[in-house]
Each structure stands twice: as C-alpha cells, then as structure tokens.
C-alpha atoms as a PDB file:
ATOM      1  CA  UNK A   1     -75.700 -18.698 -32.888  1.00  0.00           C
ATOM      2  CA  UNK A   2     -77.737 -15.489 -32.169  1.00  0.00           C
ATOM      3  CA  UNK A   3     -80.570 -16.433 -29.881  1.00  0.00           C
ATOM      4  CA  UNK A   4     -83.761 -15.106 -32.156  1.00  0.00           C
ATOM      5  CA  UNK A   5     -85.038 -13.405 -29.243  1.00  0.00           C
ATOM      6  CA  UNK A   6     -82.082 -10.528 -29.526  1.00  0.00           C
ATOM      7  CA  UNK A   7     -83.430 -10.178 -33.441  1.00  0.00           C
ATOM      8  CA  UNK A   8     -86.920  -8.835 -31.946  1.00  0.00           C
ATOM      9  CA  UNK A   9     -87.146  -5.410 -33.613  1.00  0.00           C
ATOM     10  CA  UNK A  10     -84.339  -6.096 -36.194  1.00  0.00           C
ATOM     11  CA  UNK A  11     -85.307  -5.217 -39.834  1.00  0.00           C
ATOM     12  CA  UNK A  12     -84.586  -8.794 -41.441  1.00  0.00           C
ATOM     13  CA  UNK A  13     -86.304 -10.626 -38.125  1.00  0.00           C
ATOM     14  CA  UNK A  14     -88.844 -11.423 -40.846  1.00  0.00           C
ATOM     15  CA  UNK A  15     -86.728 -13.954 -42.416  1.00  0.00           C
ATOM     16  CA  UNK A  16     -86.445 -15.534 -38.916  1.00  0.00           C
ATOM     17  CA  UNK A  17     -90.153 -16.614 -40.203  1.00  0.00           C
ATOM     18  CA  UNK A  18     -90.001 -16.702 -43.337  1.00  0.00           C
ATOM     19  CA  UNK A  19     -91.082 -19.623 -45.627  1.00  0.00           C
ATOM     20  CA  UNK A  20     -88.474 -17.656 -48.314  1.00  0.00           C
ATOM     21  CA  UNK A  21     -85.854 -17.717 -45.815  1.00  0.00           C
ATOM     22  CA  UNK A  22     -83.419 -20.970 -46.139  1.00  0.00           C
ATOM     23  CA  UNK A  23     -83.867 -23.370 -43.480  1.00  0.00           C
ATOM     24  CA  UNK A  24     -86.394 -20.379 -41.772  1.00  0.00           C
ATOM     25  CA  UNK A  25     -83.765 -18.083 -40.609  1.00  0.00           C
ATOM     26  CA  UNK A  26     -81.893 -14.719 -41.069  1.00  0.00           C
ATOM     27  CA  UNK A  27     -78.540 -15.439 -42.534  1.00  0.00           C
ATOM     28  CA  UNK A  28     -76.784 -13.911 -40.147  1.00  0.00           C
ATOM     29  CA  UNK A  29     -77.758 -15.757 -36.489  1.00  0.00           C
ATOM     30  CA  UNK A  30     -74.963 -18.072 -37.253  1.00  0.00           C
ATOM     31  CA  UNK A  31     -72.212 -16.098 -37.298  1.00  0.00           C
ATOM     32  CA  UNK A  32     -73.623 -13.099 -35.790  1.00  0.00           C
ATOM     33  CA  UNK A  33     -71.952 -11.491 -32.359  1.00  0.00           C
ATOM     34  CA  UNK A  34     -73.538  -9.773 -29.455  1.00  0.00           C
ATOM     35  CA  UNK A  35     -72.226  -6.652 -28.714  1.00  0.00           C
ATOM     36  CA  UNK A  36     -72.905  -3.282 -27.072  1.00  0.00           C
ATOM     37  CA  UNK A  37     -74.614  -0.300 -28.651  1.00  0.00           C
ATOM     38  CA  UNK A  38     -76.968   2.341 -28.020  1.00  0.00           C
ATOM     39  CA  UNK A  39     -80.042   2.298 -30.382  1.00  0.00           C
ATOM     40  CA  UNK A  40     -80.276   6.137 -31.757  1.00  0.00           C
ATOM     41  CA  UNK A  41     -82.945   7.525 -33.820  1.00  0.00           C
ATOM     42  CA  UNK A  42     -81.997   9.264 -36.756  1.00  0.00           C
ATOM     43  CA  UNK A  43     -83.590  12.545 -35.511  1.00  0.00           C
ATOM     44  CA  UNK A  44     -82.320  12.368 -31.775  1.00  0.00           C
ATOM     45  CA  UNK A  45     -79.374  15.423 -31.306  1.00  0.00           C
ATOM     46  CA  UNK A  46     -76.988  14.858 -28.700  1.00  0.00           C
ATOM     47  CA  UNK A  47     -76.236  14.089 -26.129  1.00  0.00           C
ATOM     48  CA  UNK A  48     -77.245  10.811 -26.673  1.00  0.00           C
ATOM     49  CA  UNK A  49     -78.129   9.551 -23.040  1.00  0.00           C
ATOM     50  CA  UNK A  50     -79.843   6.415 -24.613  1.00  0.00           C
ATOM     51  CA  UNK A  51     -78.817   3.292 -22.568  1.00  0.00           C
ATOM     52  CA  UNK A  52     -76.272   0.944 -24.011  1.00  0.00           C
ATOM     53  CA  UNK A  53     -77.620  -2.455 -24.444  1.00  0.00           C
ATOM     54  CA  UNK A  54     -76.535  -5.868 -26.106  1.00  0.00           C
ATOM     55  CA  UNK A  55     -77.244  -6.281 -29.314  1.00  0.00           C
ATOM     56  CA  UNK A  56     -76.455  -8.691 -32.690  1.00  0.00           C
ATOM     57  CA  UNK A  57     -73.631  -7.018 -34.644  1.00  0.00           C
ATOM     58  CA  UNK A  58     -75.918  -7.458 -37.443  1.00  0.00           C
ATOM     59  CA  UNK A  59     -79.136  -5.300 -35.997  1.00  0.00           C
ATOM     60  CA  UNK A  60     -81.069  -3.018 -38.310  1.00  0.00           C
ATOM     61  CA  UNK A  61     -84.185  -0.696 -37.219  1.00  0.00           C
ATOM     62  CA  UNK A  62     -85.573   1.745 -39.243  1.00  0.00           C
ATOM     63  CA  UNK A  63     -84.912   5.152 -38.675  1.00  0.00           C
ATOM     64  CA  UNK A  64     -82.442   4.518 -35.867  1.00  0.00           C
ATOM     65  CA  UNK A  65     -78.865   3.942 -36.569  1.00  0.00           C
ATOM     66  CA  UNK A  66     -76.582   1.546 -33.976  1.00  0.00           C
ATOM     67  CA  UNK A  67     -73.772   3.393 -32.298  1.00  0.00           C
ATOM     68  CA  UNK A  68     -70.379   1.900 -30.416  1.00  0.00           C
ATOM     69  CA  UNK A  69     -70.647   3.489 -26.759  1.00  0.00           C
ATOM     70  CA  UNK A  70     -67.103   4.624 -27.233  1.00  0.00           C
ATOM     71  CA  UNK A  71     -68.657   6.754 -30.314  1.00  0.00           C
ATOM     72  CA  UNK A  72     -71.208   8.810 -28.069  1.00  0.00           C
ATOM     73  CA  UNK A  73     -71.749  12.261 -27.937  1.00  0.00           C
END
C-alpha cells in the first residue's frame, strides 16, 4: 500500500479524506507502485532538467504531466 504521504500534491489526495471516499481512501493506495518520474509542467520547454523523484504510478497534478526519466528531453 502507497504510504499517503507520497499522495501529498496528487489530484485525488482528497479522497484520502474524504467522508465520500470508501473506507476514507483513494482507490488506488492499494495497488498503487512507486516509481520514478520527473514532475513537468505543461508549459516548461525542454530540456527538462527537473529532478527525478519517486512517485505513486497513479500521481495526478494539475497542469504538470508525469514523465519516465528514460522519456526526457
């Protein structure tokens, strides 16, 4: 299980808290992997020279997309 702590900043960390959220959690901290990838806002060009950093496989942010370091430009 995802540790909730990794969710900070992740769009559905509200249902982490969530009275609507079954049994109070995002649906995807049980079966969700850490893995690594850089955190890119949607308006950044490259070279991305962002750092690569561990994150659930599941992440969302808005206006920032989550790229595979192999991907970077």
């Amino acid at each position: 299980m995802i540790d909730r702590a990794k969710c900070a900043g992740c769009r559905d960390d509200f249902y982490n808290t969530s009275e609507l959220a079954v049994g109070g959690m995002c649906w995807s901290r049980k079966t969700g992997k850490i893995v690594k990838r850089l955190k890119v806002h949607m308006d950044q060009v490259p070279p991305w020279k962002n750092p690569v950093r561990d994150y659930p496989d599941c992440y969302r942010a808005k206006g920032h997309v989550m790229v595979k370091p192999e991907d970077r430009r």
